[in-house]
C-alpha atoms as a PDB file:
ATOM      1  CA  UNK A   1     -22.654 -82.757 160.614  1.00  0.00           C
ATOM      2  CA  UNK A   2     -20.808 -81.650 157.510  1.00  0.00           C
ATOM      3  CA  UNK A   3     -17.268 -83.069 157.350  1.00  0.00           C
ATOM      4  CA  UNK A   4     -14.071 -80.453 156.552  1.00  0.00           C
ATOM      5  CA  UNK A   5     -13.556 -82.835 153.341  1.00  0.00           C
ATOM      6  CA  UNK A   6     -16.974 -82.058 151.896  1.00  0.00           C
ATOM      7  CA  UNK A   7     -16.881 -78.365 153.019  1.00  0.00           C
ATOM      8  CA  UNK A   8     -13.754 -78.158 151.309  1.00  0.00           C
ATOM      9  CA  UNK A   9     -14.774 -80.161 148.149  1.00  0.00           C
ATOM     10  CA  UNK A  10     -17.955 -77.861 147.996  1.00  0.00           C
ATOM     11  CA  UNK A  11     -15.997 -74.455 148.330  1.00  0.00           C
ATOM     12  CA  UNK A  12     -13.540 -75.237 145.825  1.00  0.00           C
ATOM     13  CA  UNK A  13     -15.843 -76.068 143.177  1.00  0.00           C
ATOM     14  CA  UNK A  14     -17.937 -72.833 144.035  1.00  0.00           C
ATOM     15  CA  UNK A  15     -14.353 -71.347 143.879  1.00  0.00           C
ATOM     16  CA  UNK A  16     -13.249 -72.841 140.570  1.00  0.00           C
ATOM     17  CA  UNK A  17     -16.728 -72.600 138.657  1.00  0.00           C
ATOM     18  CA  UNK A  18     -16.249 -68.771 139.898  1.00  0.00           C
ATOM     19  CA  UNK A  19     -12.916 -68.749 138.113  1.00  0.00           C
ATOM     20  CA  UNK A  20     -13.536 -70.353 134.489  1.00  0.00           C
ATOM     21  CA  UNK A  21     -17.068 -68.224 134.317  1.00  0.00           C
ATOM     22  CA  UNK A  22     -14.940 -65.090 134.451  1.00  0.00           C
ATOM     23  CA  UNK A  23     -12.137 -66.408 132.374  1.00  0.00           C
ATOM     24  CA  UNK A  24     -14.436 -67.211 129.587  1.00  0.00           C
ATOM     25  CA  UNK A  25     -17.638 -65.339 130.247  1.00  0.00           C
ATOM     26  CA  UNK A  26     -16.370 -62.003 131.904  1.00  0.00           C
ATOM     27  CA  UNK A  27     -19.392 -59.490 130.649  1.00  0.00           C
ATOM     28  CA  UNK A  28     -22.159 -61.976 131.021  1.00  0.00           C
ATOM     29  CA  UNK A  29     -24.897 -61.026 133.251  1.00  0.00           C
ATOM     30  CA  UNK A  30     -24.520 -63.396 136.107  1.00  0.00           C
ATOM     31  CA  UNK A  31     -20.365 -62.946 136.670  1.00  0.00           C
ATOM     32  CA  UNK A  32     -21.592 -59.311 137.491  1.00  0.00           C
ATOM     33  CA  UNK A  33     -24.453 -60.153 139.491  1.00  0.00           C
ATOM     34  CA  UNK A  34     -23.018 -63.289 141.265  1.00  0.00           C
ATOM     35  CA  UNK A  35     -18.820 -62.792 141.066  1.00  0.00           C
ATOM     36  CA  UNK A  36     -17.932 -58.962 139.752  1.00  0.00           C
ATOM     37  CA  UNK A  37     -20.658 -57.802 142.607  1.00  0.00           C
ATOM     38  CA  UNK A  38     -18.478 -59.811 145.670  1.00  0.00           C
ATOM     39  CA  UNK A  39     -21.065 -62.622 146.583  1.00  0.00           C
ATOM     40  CA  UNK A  40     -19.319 -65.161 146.172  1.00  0.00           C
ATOM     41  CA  UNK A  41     -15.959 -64.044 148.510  1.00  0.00           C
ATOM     42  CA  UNK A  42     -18.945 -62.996 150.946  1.00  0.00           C
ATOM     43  CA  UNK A  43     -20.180 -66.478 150.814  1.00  0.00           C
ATOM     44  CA  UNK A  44     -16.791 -67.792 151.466  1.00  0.00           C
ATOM     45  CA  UNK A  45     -16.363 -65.123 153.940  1.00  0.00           C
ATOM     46  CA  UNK A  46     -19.507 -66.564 155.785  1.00  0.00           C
ATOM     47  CA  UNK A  47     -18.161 -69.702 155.698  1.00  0.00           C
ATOM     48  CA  UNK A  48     -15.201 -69.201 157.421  1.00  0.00           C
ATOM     49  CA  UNK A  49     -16.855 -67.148 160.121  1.00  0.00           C
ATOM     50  CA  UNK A  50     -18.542 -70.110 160.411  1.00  0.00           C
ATOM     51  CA  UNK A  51     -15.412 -72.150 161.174  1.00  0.00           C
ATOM     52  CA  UNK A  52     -13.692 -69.874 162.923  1.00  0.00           C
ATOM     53  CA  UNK A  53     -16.819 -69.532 165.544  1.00  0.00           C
ATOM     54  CA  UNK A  54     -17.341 -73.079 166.015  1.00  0.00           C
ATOM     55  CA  UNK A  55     -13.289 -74.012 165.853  1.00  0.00           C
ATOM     56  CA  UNK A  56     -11.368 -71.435 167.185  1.00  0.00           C
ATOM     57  CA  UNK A  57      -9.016 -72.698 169.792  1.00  0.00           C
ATOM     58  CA  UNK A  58      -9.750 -76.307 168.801  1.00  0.00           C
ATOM     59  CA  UNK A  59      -5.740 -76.957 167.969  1.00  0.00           C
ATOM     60  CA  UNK A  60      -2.553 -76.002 169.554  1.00  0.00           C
ATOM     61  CA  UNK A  61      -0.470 -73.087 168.103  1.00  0.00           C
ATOM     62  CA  UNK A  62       0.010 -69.010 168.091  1.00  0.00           C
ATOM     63  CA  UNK A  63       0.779 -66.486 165.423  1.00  0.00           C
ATOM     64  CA  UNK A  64       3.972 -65.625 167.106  1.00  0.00           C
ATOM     65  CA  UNK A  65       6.596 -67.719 165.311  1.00  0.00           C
ATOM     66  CA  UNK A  66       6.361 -70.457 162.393  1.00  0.00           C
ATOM     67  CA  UNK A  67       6.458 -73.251 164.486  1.00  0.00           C
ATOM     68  CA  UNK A  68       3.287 -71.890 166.525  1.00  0.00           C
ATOM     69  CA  UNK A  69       1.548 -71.694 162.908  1.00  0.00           C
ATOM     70  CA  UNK A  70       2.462 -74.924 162.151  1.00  0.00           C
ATOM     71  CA  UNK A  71       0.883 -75.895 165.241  1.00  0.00           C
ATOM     72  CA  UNK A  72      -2.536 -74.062 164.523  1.00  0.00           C
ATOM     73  CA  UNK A  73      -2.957 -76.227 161.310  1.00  0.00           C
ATOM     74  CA  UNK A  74      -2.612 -79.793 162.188  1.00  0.00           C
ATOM     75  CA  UNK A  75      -6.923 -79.388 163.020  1.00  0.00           C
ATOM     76  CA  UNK A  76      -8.773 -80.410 159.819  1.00  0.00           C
ATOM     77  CA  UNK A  77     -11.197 -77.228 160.277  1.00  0.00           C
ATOM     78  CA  UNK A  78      -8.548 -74.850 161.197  1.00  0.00           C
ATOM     79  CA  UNK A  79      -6.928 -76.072 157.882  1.00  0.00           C
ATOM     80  CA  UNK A  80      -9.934 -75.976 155.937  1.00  0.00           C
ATOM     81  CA  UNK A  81     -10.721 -72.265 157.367  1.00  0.00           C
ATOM     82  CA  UNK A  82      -7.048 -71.046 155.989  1.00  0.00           C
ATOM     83  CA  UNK A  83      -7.898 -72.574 152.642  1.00  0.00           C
ATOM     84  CA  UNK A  84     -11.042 -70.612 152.636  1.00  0.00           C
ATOM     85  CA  UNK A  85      -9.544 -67.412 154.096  1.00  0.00           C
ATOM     86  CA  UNK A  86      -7.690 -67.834 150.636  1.00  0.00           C
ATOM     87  CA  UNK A  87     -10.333 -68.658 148.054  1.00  0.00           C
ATOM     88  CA  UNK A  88     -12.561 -66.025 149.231  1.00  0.00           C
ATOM     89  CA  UNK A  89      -9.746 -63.276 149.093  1.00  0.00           C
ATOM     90  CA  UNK A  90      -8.019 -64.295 145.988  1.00  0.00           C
ATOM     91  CA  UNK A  91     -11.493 -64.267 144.602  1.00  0.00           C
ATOM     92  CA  UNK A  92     -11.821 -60.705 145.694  1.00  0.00           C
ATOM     93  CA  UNK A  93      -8.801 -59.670 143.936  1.00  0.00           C
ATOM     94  CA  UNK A  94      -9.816 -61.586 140.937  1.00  0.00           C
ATOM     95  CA  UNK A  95     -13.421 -60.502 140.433  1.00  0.00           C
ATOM     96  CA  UNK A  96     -11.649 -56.801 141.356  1.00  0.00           C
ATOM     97  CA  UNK A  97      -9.191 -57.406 138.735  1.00  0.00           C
ATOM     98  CA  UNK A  98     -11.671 -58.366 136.162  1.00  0.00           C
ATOM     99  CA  UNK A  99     -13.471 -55.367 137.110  1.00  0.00           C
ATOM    100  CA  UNK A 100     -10.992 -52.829 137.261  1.00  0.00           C
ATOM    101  CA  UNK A 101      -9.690 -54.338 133.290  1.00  0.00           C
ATOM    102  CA  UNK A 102     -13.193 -54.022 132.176  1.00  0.00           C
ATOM    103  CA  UNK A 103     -12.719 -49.883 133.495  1.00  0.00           C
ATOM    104  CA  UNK A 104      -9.444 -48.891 131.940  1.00  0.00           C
ATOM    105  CA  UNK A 105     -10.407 -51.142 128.406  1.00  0.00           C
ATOM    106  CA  UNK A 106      -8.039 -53.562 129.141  1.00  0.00           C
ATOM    107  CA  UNK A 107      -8.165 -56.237 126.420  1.00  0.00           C
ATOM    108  CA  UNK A 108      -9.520 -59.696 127.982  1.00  0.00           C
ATOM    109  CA  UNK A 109      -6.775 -62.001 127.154  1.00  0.00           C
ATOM    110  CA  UNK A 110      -4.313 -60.120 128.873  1.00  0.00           C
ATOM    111  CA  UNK A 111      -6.082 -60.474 131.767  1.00  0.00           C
ATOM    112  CA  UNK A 112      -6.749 -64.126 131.482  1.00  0.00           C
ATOM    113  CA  UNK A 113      -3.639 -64.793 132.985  1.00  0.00           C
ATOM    114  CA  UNK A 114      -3.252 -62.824 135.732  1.00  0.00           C
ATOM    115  CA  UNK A 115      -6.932 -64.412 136.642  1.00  0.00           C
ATOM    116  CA  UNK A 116      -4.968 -67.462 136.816  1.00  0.00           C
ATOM    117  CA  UNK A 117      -1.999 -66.617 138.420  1.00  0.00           C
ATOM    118  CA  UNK A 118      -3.939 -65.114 141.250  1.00  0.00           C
ATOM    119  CA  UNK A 119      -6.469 -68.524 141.356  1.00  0.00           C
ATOM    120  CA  UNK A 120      -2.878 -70.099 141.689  1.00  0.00           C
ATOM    121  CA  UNK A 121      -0.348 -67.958 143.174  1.00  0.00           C
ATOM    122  CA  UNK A 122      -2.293 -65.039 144.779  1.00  0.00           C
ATOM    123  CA  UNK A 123       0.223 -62.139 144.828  1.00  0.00           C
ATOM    124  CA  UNK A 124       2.076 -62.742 141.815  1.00  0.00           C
ATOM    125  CA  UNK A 125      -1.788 -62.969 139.653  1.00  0.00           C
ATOM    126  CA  UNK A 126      -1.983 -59.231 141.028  1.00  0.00           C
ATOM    127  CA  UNK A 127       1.605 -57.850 140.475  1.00  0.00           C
ATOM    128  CA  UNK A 128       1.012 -59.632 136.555  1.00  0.00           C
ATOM    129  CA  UNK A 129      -2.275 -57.475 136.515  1.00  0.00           C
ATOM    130  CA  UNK A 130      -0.725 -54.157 138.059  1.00  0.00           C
ATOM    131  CA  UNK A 131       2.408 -54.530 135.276  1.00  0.00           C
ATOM    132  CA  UNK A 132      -0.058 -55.407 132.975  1.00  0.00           C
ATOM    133  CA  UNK A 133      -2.600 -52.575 133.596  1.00  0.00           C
ATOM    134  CA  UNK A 134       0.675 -49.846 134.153  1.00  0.00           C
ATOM    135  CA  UNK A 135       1.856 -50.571 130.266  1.00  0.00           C
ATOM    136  CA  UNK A 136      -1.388 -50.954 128.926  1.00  0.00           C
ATOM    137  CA  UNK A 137      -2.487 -47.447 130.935  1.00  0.00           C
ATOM    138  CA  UNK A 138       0.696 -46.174 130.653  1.00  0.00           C
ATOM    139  CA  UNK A 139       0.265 -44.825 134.034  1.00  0.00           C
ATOM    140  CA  UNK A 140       0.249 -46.399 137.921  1.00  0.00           C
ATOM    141  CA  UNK A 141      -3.476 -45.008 138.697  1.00  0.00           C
ATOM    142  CA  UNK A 142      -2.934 -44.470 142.307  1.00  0.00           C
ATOM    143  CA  UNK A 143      -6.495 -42.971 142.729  1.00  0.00           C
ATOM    144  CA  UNK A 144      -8.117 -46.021 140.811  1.00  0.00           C
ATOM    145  CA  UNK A 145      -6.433 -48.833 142.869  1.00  0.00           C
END
C-alpha cells in the first residue's frame, strides 16, 4: 500500500514540475497538451476520488463549524485529500490563467506572477491576474471569464 507521505511527495512534484513548465515554457507543445488541456488537475482530481472513496468517514469531524473541520483533518489521508483538492484546483485556475493571457495577448511576465501567487496563495494569484488582465484589456470581459 502507498503511504499518504509518498502520495503527497508524488503529487506535489507532479504539481510543481506543472508550475515552472508553464512559468518558463508557456507555448511549448506539451504545457498545452499535458497542463493548458486540464490533465493534470484531472489526474489530481482522480486522485482524490481515490481518497475520498477509500477514506471517507475514516476521522471524526463535520463541515458545520471550525472545530468539526478541525476534526475531519487530524486523518493523514483526509489531510492529504484537502491538499490535493487544492493542487488540482489551483492548477485549474493556473493553466486557465495561462490560457486565457495567451487569448487577450497578455505579455508573459505579467503573468508570471500571478502563476505564482495562485501556486501559493490561490485567490489572491487570480484577483493579481483579473487586475492584471482588466488594465492590460482595459475592460472586465464578463463574457470571456
Amino acid at each position: 500500500m502507498v503511504t499518504p507521505e509518498a502520495l503527497f511527495k508524488y503529487a506535489s512534484t507532479i504539481a510543481m514540475a506543472s508550475w515552472i513548465v508553464m512559468a518558463i515554457a508557456p507555448r511549448w507543445q506539451w504545457t498545452r497538451k499535458i497542463i493548458l488541456s486540464g490533465v493534470i488537475p484531472l489526474l489530481l482530481g482522480g486522485l482524490y476520488l481515490v481518497l475520498i472513496v477509500n477514506h471517507f468517514g475514516e476521522s471524526e469531524g463535520d463541515f458545520s463549524s471550525l472545530q468539526g473541520v478541525m476534526r475531519l483533518f487530524t486523518n493523514p489521508f483526509a489531510v492529504l485529500a484537502g491538499w490535493i483538492h487544492y493542487l488540482a484546483f489551483d492548477m485549474f485556475i493556473g493553466a486557465w490563467m495561462l490560457s486565457n493571457s495567451q487569448k487577450n495577448n497578455i505579455h508573459h511576465l505579467l503573468v508570471v506572477p500571478c502563476l505564482f501567487f495562485t501556486f501559493m496563495f490561490g485567490p489572491i494569484g487570480l484577483l493579481l491576474y483579473f487586475l492584471v488582465r482588466a488594465i492590460r484589456t482595459k475592460t472586465l470581459q464578463h463574457e470571456n471569464f
